[in-house]
C-alpha atoms as a PDB file:
ATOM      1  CA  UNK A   1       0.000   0.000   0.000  1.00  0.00           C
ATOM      2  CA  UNK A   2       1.508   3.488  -0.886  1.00  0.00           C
ATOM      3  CA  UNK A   3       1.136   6.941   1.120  1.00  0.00           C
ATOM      4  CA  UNK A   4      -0.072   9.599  -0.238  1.00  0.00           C
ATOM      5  CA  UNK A   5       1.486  12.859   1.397  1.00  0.00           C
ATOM      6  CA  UNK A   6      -0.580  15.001   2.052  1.00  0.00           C
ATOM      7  CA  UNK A   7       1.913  18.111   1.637  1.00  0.00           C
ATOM      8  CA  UNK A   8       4.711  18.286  -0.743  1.00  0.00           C
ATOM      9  CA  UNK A   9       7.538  20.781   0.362  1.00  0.00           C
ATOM     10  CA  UNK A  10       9.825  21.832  -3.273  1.00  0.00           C
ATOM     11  CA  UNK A  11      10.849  24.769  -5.073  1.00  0.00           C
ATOM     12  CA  UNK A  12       9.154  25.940  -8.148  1.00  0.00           C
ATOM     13  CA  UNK A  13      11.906  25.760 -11.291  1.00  0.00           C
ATOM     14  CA  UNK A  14      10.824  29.073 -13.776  1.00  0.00           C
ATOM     15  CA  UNK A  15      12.625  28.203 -16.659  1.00  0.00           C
ATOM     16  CA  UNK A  16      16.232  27.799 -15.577  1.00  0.00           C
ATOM     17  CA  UNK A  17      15.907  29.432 -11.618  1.00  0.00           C
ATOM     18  CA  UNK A  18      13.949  28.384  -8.621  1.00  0.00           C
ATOM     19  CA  UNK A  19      11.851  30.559  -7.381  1.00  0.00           C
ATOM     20  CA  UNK A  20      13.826  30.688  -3.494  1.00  0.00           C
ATOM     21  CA  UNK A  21      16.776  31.967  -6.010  1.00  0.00           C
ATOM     22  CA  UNK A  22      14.637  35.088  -7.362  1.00  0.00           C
ATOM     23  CA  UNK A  23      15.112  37.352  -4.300  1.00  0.00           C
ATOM     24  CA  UNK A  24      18.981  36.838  -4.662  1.00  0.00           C
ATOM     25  CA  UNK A  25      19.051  36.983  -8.197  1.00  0.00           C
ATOM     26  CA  UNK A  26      17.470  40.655  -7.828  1.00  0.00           C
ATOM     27  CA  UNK A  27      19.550  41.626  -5.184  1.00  0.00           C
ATOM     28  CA  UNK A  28      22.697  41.061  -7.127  1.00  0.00           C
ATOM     29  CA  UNK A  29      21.146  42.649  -9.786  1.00  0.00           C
ATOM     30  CA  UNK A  30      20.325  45.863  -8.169  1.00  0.00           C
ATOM     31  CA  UNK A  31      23.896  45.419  -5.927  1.00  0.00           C
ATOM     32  CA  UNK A  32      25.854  45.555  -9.660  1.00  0.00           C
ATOM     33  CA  UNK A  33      24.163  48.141 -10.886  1.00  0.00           C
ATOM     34  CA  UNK A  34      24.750  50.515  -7.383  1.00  0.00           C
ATOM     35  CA  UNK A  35      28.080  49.750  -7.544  1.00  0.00           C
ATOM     36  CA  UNK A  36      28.725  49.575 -10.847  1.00  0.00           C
ATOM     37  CA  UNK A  37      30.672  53.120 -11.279  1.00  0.00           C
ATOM     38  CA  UNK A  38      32.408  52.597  -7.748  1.00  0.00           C
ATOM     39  CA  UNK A  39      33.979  49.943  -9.215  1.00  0.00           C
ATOM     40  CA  UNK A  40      34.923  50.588 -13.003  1.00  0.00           C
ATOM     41  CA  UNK A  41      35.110  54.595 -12.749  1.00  0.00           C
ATOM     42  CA  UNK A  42      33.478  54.765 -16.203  1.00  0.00           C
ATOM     43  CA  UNK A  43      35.601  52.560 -18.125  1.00  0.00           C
ATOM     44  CA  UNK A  44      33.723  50.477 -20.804  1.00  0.00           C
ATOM     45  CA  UNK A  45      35.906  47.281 -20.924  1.00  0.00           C
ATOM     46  CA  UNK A  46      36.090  47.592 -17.425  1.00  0.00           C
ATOM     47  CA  UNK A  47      32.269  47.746 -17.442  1.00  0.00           C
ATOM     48  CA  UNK A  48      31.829  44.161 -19.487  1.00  0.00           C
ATOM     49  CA  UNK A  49      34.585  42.623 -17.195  1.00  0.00           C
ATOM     50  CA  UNK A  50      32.412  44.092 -14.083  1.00  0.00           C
ATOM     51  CA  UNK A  51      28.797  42.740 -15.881  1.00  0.00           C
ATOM     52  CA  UNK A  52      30.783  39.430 -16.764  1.00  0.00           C
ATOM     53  CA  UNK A  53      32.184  38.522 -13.159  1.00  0.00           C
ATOM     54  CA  UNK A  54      28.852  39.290 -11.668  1.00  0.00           C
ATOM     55  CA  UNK A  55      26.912  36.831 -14.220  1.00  0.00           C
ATOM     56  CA  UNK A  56      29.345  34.222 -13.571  1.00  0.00           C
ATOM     57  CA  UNK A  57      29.291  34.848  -8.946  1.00  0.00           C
ATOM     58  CA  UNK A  58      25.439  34.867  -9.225  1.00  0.00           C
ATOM     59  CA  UNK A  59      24.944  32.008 -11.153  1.00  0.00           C
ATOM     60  CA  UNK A  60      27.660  29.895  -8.833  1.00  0.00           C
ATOM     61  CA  UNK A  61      26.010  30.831  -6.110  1.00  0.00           C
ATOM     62  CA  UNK A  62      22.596  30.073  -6.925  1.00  0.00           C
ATOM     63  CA  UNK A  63      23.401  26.508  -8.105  1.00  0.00           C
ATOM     64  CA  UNK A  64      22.520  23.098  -6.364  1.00  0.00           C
ATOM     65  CA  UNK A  65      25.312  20.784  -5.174  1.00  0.00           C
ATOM     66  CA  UNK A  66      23.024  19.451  -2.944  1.00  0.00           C
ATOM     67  CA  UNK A  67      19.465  19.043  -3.444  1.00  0.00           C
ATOM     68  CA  UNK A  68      17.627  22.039  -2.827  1.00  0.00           C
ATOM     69  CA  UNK A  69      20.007  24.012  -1.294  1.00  0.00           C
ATOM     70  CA  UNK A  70      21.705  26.322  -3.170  1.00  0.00           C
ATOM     71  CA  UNK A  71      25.854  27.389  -2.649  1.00  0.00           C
ATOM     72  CA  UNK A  72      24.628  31.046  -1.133  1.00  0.00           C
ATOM     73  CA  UNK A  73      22.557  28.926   0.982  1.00  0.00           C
ATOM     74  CA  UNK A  74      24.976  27.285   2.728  1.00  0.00           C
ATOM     75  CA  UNK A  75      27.507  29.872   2.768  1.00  0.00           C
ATOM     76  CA  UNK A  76      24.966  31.884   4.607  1.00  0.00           C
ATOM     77  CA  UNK A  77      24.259  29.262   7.127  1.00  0.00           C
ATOM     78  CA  UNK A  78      27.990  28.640   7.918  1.00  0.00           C
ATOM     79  CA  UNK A  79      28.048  31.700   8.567  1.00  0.00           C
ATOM     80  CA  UNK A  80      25.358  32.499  11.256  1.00  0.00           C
ATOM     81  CA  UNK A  81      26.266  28.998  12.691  1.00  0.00           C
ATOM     82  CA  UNK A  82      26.885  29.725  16.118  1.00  0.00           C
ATOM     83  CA  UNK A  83      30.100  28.024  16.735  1.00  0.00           C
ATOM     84  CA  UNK A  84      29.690  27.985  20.699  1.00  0.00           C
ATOM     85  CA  UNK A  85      27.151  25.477  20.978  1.00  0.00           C
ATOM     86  CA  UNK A  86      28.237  21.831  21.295  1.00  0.00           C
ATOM     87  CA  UNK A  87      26.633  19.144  19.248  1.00  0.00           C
ATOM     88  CA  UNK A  88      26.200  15.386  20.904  1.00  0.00           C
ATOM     89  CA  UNK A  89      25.958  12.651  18.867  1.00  0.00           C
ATOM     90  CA  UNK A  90      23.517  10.474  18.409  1.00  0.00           C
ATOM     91  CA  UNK A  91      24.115   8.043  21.730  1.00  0.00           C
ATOM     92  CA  UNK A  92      21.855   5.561  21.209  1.00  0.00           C
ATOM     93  CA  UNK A  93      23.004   5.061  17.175  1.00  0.00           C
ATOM     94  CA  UNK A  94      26.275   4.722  18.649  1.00  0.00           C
ATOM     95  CA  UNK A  95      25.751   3.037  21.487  1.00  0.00           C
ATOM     96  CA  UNK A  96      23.498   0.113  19.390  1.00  0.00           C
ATOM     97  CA  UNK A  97      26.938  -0.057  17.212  1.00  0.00           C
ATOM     98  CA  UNK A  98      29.408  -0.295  20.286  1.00  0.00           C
ATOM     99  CA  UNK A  99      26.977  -3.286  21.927  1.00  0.00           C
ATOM    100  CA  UNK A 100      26.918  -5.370  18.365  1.00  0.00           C
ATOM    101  CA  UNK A 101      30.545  -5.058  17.930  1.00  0.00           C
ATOM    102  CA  UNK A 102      30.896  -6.776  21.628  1.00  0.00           C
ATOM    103  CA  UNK A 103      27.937  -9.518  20.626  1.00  0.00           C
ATOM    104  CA  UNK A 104      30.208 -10.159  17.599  1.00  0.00           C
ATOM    105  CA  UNK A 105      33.439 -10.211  19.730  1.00  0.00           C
ATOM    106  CA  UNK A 106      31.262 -12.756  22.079  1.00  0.00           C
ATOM    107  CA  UNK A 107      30.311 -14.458  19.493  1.00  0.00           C
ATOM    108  CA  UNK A 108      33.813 -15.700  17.774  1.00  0.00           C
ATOM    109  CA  UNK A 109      35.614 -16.437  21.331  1.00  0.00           C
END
């Protein structure tokens, strides 16, 4: 018998973004052109270089390496990660593995 969730949780792709990726995509948009004199002083070849570099940063950052969650994405949570908490493992995963490895050890002697 299958399930049948009743919510699905997943981006919507508009032709070659996801949606989560069109607040960043305007950002950088409206961040290059701001800056855009600041940085070239007028310069037309300087301006292309400028435009190209952007293209290239906003489209690495807005891809995928792991499912649905972009490169910005993860930059962003590293870093607001706050550093001083302290993580346990998992103690009864580890645990279950530490009393099967004596079983085994039982076991052979």
């Amino acid at each position: 018998m299958y399930e049948i969730p009743k919510e699905l949780k997943t981006d919507i792709k508009l032709w070659a973004v996801y949606s989560s990726d069109i607040p960043f995509l305007l950002m950088m948009l409206l961040l290059t052109l701001m800056l855009e004199d600041f940085f070239t002083g007028g310069i037309f070849r300087l301006k292309l270089a400028y435009y190209a570099v952007n293209v290239l940063f906003t489209f690495l950052f807005i891809t995928k390496p792991v499912p649905n969650i972009s490169i910005f994405k993860l930059i962003t949570h590293g870093l607001l990660q706050d550093f001083r908490k302290v993580k346990s493992l998992d103690y009864q995963k580890y645990a279950a593995v530490a009393h099967l490895e004596e079983w085994k050890e039982e076991e052979a002697n």
